[in-house]
C-alpha atoms as a PDB file:
ATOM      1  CA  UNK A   1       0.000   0.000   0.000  1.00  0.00           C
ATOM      2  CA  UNK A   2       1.085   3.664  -0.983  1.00  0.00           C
ATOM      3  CA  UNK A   3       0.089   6.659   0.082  1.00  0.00           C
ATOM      4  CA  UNK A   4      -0.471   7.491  -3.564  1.00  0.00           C
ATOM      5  CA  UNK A   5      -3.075   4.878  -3.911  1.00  0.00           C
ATOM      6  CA  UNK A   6      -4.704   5.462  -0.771  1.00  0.00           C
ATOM      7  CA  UNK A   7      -4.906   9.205  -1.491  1.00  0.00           C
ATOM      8  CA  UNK A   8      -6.712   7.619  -5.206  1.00  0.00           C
ATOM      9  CA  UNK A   9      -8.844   5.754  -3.276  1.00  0.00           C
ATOM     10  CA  UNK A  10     -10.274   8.353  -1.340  1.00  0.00           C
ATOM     11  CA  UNK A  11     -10.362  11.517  -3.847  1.00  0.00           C
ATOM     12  CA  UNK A  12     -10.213  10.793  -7.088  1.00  0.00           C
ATOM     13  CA  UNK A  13     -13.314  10.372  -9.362  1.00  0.00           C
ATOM     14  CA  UNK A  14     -14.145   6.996 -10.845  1.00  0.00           C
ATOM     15  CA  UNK A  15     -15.120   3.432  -9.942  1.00  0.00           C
ATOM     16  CA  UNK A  16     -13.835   0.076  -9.074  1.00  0.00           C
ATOM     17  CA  UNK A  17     -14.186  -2.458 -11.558  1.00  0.00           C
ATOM     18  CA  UNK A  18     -14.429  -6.148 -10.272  1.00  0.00           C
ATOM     19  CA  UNK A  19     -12.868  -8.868 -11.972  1.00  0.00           C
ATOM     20  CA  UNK A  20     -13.355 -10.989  -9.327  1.00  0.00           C
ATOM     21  CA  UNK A  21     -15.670 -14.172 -10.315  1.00  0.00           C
ATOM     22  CA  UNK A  22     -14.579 -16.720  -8.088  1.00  0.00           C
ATOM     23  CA  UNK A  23     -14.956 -20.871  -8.912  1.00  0.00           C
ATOM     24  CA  UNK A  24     -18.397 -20.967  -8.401  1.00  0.00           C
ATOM     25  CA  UNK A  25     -19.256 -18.088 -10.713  1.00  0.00           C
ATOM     26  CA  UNK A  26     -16.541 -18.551 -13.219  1.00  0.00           C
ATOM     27  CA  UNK A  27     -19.138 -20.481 -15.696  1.00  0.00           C
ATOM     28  CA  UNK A  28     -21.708 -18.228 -15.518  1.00  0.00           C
ATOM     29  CA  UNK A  29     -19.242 -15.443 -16.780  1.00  0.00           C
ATOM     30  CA  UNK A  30     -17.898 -17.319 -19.358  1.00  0.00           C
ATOM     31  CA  UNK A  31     -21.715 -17.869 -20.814  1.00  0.00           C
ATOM     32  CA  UNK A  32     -22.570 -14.222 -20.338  1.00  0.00           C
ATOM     33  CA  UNK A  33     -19.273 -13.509 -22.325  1.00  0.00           C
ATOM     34  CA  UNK A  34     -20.641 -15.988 -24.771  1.00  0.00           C
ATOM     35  CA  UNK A  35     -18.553 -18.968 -24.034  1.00  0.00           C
ATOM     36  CA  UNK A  36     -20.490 -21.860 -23.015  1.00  0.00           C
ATOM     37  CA  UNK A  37     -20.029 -24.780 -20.640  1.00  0.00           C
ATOM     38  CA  UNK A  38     -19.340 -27.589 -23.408  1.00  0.00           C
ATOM     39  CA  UNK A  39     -16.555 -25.258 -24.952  1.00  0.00           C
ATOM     40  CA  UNK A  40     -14.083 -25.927 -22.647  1.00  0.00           C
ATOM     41  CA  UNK A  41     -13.629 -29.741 -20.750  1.00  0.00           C
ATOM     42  CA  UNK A  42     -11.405 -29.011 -17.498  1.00  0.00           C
ATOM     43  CA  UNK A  43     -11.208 -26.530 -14.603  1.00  0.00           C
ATOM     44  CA  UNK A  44      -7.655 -25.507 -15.695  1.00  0.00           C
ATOM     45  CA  UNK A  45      -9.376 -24.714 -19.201  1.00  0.00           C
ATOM     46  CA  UNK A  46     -11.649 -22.590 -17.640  1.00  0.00           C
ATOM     47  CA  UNK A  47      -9.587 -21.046 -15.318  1.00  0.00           C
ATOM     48  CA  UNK A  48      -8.100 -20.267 -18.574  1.00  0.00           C
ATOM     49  CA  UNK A  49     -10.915 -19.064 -20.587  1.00  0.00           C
ATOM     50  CA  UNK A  50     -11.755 -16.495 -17.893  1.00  0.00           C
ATOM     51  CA  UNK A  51      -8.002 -14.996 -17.310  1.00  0.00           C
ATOM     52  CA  UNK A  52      -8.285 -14.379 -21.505  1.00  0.00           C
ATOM     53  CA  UNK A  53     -11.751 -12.297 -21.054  1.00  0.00           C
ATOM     54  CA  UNK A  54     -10.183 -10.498 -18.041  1.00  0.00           C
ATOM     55  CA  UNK A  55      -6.753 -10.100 -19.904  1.00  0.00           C
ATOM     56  CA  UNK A  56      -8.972  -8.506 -22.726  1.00  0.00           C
ATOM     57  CA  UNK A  57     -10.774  -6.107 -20.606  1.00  0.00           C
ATOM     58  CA  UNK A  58      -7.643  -4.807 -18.605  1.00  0.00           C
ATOM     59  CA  UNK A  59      -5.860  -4.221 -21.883  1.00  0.00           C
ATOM     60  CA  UNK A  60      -8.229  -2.511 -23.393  1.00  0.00           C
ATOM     61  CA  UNK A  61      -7.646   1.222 -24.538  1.00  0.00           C
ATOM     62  CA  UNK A  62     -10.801   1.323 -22.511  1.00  0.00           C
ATOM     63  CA  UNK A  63      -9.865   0.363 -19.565  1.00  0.00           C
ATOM     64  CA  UNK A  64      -7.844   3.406 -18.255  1.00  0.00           C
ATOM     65  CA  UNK A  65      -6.839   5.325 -14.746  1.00  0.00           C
ATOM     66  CA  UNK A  66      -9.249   8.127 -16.390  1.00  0.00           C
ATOM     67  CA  UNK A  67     -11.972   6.680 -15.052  1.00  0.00           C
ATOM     68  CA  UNK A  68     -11.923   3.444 -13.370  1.00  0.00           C
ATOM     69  CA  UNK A  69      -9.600   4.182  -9.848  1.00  0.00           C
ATOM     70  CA  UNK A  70      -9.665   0.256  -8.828  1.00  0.00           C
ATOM     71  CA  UNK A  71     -10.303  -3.417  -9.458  1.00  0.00           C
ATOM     72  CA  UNK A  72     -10.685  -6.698  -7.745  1.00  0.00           C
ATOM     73  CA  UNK A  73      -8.524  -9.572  -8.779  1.00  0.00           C
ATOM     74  CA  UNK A  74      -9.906 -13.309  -8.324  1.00  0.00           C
ATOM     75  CA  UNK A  75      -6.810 -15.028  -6.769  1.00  0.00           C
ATOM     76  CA  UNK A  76      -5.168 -16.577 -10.012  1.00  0.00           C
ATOM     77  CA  UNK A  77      -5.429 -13.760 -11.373  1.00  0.00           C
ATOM     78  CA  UNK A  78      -3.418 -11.711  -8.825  1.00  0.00           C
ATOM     79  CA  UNK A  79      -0.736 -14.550  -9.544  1.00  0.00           C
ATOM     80  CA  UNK A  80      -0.775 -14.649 -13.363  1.00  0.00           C
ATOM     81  CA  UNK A  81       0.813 -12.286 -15.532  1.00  0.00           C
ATOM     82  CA  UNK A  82      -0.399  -9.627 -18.505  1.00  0.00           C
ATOM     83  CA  UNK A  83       2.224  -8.169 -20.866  1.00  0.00           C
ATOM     84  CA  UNK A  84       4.746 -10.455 -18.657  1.00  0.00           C
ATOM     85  CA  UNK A  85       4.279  -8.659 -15.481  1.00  0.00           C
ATOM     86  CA  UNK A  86       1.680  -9.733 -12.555  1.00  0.00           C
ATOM     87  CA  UNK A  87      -1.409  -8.540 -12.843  1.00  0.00           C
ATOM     88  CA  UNK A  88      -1.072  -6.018  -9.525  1.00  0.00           C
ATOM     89  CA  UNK A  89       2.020  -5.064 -10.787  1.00  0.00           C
ATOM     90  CA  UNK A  90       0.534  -4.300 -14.566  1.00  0.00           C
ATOM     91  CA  UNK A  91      -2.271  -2.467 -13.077  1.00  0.00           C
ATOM     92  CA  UNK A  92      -0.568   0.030 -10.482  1.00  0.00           C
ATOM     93  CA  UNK A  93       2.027   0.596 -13.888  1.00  0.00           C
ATOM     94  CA  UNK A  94      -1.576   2.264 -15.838  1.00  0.00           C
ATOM     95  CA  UNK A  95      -2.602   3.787 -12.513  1.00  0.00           C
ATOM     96  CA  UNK A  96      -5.296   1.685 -10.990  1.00  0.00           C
ATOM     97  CA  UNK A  97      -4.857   0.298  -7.695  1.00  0.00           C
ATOM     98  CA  UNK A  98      -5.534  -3.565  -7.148  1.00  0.00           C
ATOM     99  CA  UNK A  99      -7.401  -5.529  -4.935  1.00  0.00           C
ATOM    100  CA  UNK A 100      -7.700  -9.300  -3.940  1.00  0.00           C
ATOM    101  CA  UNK A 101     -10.666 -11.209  -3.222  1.00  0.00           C
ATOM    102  CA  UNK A 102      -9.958 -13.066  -0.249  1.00  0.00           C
ATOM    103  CA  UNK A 103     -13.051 -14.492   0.683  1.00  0.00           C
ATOM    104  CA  UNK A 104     -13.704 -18.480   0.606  1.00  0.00           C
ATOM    105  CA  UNK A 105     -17.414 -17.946  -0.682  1.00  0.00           C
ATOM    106  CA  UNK A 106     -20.758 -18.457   1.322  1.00  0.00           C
ATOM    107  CA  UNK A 107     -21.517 -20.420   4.181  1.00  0.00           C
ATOM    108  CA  UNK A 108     -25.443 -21.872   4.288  1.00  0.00           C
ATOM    109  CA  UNK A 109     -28.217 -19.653   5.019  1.00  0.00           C
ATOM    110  CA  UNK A 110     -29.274 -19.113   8.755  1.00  0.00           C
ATOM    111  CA  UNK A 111     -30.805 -16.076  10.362  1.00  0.00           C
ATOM    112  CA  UNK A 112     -31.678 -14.602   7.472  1.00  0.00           C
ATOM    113  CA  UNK A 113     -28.114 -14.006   5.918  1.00  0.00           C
ATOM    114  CA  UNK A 114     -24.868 -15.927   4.870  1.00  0.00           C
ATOM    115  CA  UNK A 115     -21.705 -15.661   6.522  1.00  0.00           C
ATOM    116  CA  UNK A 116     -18.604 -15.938   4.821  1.00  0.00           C
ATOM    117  CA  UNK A 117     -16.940 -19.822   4.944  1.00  0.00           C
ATOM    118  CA  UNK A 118     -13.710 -19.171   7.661  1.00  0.00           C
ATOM    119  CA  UNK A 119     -10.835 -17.893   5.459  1.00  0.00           C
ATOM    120  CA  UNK A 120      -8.476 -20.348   5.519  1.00  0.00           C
ATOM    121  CA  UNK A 121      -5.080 -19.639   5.261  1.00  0.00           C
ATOM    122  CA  UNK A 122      -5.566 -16.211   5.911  1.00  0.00           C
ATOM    123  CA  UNK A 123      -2.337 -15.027   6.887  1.00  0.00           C
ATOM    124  CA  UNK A 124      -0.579 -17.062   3.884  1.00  0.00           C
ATOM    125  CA  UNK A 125      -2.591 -15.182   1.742  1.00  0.00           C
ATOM    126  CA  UNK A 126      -2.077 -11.810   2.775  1.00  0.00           C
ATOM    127  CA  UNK A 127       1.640 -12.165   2.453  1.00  0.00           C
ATOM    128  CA  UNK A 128       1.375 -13.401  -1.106  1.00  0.00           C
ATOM    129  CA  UNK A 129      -0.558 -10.305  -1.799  1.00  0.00           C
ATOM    130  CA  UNK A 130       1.736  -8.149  -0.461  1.00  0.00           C
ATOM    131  CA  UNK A 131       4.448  -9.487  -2.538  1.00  0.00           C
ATOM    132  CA  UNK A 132       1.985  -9.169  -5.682  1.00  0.00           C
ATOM    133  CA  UNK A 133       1.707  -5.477  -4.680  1.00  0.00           C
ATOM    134  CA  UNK A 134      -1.902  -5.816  -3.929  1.00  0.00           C
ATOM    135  CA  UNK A 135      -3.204  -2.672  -2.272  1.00  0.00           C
ATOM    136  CA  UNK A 136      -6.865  -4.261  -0.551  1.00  0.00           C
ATOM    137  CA  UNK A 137      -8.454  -6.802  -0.441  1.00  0.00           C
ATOM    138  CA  UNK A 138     -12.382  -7.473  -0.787  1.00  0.00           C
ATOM    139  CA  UNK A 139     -15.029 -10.457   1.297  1.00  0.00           C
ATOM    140  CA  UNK A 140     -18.804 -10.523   0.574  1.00  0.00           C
ATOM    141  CA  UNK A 141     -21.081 -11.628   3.148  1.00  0.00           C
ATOM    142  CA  UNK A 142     -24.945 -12.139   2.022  1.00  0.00           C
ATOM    143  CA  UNK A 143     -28.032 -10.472   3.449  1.00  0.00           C
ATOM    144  CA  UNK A 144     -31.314 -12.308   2.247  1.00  0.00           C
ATOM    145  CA  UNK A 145     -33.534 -11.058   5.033  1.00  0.00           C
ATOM    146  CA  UNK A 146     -34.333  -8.607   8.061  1.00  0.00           C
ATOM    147  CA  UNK A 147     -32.377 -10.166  11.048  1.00  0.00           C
ATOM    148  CA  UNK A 148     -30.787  -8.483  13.539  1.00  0.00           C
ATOM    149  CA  UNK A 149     -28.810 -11.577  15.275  1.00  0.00           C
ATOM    150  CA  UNK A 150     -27.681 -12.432  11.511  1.00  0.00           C
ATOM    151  CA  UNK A 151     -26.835  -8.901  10.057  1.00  0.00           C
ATOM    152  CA  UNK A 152     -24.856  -8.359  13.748  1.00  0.00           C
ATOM    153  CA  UNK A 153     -23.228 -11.233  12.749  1.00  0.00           C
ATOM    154  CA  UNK A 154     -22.530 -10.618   9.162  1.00  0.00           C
ATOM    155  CA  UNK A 155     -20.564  -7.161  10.481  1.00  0.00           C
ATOM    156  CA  UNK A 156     -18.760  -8.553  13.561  1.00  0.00           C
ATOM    157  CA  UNK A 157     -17.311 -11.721  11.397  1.00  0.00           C
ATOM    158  CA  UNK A 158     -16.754  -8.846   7.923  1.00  0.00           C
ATOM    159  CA  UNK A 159     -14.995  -6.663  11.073  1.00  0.00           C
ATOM    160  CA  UNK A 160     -12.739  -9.472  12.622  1.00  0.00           C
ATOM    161  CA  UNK A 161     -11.266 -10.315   9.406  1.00  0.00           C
ATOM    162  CA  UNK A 162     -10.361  -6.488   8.538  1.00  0.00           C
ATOM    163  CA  UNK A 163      -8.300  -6.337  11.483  1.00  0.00           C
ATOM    164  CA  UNK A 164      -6.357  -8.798  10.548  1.00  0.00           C
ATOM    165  CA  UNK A 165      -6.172  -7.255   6.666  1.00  0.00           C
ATOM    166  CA  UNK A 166      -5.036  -4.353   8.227  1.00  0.00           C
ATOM    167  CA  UNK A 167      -2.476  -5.685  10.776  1.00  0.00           C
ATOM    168  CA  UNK A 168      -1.108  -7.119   7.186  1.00  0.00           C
ATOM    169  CA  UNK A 169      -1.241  -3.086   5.808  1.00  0.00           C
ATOM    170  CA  UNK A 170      -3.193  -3.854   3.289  1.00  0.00           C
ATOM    171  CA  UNK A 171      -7.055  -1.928   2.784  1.00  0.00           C
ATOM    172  CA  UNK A 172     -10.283  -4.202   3.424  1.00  0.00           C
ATOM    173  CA  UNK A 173     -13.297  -3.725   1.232  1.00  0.00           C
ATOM    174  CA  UNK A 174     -15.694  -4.975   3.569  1.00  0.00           C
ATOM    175  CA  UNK A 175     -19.109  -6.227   1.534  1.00  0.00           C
ATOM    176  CA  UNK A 176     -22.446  -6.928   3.806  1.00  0.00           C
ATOM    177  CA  UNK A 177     -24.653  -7.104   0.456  1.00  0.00           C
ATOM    178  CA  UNK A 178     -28.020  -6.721   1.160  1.00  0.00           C
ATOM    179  CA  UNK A 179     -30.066  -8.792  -1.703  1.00  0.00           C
ATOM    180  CA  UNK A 180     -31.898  -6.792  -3.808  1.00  0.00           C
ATOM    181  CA  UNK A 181     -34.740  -8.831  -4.208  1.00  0.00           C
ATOM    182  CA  UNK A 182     -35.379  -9.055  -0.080  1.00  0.00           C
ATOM    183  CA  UNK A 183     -38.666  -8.215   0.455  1.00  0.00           C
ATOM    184  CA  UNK A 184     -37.018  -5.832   3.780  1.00  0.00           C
ATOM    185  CA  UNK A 185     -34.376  -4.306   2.111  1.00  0.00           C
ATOM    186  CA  UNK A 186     -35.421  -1.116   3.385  1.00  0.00           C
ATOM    187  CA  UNK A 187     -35.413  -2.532   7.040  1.00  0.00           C
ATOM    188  CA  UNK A 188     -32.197  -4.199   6.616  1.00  0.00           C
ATOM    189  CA  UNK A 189     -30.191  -1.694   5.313  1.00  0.00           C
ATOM    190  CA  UNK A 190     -31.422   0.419   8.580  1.00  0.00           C
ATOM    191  CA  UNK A 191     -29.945  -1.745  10.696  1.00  0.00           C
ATOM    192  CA  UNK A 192     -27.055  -2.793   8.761  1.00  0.00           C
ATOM    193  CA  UNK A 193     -26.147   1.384   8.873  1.00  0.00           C
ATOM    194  CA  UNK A 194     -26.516   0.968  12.744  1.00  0.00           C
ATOM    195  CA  UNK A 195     -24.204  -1.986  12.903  1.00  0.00           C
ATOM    196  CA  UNK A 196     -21.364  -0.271  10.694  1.00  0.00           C
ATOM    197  CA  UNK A 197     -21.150   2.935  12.540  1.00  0.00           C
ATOM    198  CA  UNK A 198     -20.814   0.549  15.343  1.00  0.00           C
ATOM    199  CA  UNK A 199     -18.009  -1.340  14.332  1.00  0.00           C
ATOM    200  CA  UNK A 200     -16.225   1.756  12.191  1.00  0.00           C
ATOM    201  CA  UNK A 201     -16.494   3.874  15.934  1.00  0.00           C
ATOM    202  CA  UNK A 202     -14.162   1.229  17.536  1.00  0.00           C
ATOM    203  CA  UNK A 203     -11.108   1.650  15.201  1.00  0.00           C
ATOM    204  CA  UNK A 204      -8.466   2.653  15.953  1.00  0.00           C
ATOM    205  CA  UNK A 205      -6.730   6.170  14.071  1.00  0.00           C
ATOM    206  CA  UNK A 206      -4.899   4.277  12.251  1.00  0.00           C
ATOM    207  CA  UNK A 207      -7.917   1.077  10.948  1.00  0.00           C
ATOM    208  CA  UNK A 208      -9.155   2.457   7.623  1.00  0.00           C
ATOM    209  CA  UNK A 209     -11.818   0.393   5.885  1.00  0.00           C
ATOM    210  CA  UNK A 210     -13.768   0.567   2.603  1.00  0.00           C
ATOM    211  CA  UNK A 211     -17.460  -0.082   2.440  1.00  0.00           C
ATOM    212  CA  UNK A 212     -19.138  -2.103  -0.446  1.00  0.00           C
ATOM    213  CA  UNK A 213     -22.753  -1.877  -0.393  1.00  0.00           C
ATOM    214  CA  UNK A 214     -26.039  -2.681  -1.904  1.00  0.00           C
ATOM    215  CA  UNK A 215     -27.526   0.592  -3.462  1.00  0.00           C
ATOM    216  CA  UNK A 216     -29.571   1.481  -1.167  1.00  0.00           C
ATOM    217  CA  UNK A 217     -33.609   2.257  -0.794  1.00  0.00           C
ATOM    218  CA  UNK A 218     -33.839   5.164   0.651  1.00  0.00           C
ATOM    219  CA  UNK A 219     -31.666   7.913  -1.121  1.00  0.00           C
ATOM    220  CA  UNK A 220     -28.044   9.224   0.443  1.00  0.00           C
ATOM    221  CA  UNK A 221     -28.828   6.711   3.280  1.00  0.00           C
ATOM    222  CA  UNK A 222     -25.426   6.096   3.739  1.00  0.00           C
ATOM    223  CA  UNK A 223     -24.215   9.633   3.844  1.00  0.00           C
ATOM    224  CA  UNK A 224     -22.956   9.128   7.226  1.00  0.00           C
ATOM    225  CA  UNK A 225     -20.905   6.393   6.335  1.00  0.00           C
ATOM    226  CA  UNK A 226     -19.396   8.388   3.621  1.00  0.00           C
ATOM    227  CA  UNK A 227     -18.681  10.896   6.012  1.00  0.00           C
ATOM    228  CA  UNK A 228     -17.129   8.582   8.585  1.00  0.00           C
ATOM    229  CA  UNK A 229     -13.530   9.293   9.576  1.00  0.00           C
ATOM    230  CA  UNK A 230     -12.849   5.537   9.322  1.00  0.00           C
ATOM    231  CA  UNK A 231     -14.132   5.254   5.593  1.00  0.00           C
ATOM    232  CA  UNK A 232     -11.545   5.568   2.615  1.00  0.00           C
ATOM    233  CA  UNK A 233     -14.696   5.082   0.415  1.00  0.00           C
ATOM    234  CA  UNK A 234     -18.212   3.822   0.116  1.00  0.00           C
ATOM    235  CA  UNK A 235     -18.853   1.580  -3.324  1.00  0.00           C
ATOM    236  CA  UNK A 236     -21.961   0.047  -4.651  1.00  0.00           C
ATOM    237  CA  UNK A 237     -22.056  -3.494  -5.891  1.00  0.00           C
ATOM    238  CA  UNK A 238     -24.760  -3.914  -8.825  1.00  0.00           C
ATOM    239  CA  UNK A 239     -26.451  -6.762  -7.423  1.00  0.00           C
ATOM    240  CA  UNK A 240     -27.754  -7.992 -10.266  1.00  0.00           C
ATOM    241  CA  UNK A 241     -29.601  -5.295 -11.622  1.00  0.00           C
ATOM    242  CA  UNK A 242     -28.428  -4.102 -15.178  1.00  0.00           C
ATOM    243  CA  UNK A 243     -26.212  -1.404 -15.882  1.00  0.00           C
ATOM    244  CA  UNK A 244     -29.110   0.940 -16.690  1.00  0.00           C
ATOM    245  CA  UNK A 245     -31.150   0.241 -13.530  1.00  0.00           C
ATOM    246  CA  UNK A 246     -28.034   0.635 -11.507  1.00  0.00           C
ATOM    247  CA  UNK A 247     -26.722   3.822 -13.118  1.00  0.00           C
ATOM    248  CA  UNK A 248     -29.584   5.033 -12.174  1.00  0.00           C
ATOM    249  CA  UNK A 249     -29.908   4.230  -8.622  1.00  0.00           C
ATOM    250  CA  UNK A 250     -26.296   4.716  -8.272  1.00  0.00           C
ATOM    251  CA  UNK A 251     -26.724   8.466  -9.316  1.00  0.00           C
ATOM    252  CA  UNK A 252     -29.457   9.639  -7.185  1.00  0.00           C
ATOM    253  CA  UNK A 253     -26.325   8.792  -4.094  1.00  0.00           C
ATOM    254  CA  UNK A 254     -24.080  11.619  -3.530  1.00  0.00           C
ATOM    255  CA  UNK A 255     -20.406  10.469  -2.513  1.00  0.00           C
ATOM    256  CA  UNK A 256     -21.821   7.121  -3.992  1.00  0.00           C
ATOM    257  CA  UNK A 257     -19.058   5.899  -6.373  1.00  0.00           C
ATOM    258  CA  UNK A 258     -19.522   2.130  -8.487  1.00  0.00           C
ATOM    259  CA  UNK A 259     -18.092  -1.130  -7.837  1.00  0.00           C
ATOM    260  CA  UNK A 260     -19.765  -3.279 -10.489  1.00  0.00           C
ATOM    261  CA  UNK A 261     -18.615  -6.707 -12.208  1.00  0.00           C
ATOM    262  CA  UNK A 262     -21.816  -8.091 -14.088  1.00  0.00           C
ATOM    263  CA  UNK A 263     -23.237  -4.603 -15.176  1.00  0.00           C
ATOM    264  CA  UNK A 264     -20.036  -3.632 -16.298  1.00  0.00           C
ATOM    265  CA  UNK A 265     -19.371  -6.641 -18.283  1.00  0.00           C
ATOM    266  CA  UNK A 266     -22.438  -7.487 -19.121  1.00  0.00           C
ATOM    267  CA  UNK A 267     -22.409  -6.224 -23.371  1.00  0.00           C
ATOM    268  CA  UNK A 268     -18.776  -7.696 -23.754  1.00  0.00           C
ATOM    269  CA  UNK A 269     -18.944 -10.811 -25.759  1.00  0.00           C
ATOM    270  CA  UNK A 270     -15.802 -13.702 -27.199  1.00  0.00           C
ATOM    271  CA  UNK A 271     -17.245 -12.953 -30.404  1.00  0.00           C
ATOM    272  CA  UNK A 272     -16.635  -9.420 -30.665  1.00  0.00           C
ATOM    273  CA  UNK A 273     -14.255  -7.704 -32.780  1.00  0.00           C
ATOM    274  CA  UNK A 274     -11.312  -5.828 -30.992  1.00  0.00           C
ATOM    275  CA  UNK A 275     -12.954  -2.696 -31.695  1.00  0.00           C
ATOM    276  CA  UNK A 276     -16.609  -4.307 -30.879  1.00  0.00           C
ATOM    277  CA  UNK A 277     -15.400  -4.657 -28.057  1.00  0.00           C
ATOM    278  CA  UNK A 278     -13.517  -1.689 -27.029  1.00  0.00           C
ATOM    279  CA  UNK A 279     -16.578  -0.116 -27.864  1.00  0.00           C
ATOM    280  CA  UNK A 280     -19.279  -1.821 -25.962  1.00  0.00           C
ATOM    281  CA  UNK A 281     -16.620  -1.540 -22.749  1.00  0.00           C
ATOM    282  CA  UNK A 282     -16.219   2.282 -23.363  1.00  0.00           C
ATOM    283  CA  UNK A 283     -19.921   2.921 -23.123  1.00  0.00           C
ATOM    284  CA  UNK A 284     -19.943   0.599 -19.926  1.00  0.00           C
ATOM    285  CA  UNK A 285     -17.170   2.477 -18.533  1.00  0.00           C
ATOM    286  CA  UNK A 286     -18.518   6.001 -19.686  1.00  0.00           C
ATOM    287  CA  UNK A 287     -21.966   5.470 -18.580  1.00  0.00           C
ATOM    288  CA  UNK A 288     -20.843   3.732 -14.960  1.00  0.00           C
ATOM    289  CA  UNK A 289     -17.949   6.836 -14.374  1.00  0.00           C
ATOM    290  CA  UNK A 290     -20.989   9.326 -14.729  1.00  0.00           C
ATOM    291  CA  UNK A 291     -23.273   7.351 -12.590  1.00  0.00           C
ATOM    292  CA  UNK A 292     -20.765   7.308 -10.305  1.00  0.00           C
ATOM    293  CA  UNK A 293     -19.607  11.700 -10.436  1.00  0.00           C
ATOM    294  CA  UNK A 294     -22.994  12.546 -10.228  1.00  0.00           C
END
């Protein structure tokens, strides 16, 4: 971590594009991108497939410190290379800080929510991004309904981890979504605000955080967590709406800045022509950037 970056992460204008499909989601990005399931016969294939479409997008003329400030690397991708250089390392070289998904995906439903699976290996990891160059690092919990005893647990367990992200000097995105389909979203997102200026109020000076959240209801909800000392920066996942939809919420959220992966993504195709493609990712990035500087 830099002070450079750090000082990009909490001024400058743009978003955070996530590249971060894990495993579980990898095959569902390749079909969206137009690659289908019996096109490729192995995980290591696949694994692959997917570090070709993000290669593509990265490299893109598109795909520039103008307008996108971050973006979240899946693990093999932090350790694989673009233009012969890791993928941190090619990143902070065109200006855009890197993150690391560190998260071991979703543990079953109960109380309403999903907590993250234990990290595993925690410690290993951090080290490895360190020596990557990785600035932060990002974990999504899920919130399906209004719970208290399950969204208090969602932030303690997103709030332990940080500490030790931090102890490593690296940033923590920390990501309580709230699903946007929950029939209290509203509700939940009240209480998940209470929660995080809980847990943000007993850092320390020095225990900065990020927030990734669900767009929220009720307009500017989160302008206290903006506002927080604690906060680098509040982001907004897409969370499954499209790009247009999201845009739109997004801007209606002052201090409100994008952290999208399927609505940015979601017009690129394998088919494309180079300069289909730079195309269709310009208009993502253009129209997400002004969403997001509203």
């Amino acid at each position: 971590m830099t002070q450079e970056q750090l000082e990009i992460m909490r001024a400058k204008d743009g978003f955070i594009a996530a590249l971060d499909q894990s495993g579980g989601s990898t095959p569902k990005a390749l079909a969206d991108y137009g690659i289908s399931e019996d096109e490729y016969h192995s995980e290591k294939e696949m694994f692959n497939l997917v570090q070709e479409m993000r290669a593509r997008i990265i490299t893109s003329p598109s795909f520039t410190s103008d307008k996108i400030i971050g973006s979240i690397l899946f693990e093999q991708t932090m350790d694989r290379k673009i233009d012969n250089e890791f993928t941190g390392d090619y990143l902070t070289k065109i200006g855009i800080v890197p993150f690391l998904k560190v998260d071991r995906g979703l543990a079953e439903e109960e109380n309403g929510v999903q907590l993250m699976k234990p990290i595993d290996n925690l410690a290993e990891t951090l080290q490895r991004a360190n020596e990557r160059n990785i600035f932060g690092t990002k974990m999504r919990s899920n919130i399906l309904s209004y719970n208290e005893e399950g969204i208090s647990e969602v932030v303690e367990q997103q709030f332990d981890y940080a500490k030790q992200i931090i102890a490593a000097d690296l940033v923590p995105i920390v990501e309580p979504e709230v699903n946007i389909h929950a029939t209290d979203k509203e509700q939940s997102e009240n209480f998940l605000k209470s929660e995080l200026l809980n847990q943000l109020n007993q850092l320390d000076s020095d225990q900065n955080v990020i927030l990734k959240l669900t767009i929220p209801t009720v307009d500017n909800l989160y302008k206290d967590l903006i506002d927080h000392p604690r906060v680098v920066r509040v982001v907004a996942l897409s969370g499954g709406y499209s790009v247009e939809e999201a845009n739109e919420k997004l801007s209606n959220n002052n201090g409100l800045i994008a952290s999208f992966s399927r609505a940015l993504s979601q017009n690129l195709n394998a088919k494309q022509s180079q300069d289909e493609f730079d195309q269709s990712l310009k208009e993502a990035v253009d129209s997400i950037y002004n969403a997001s500087i509203t």
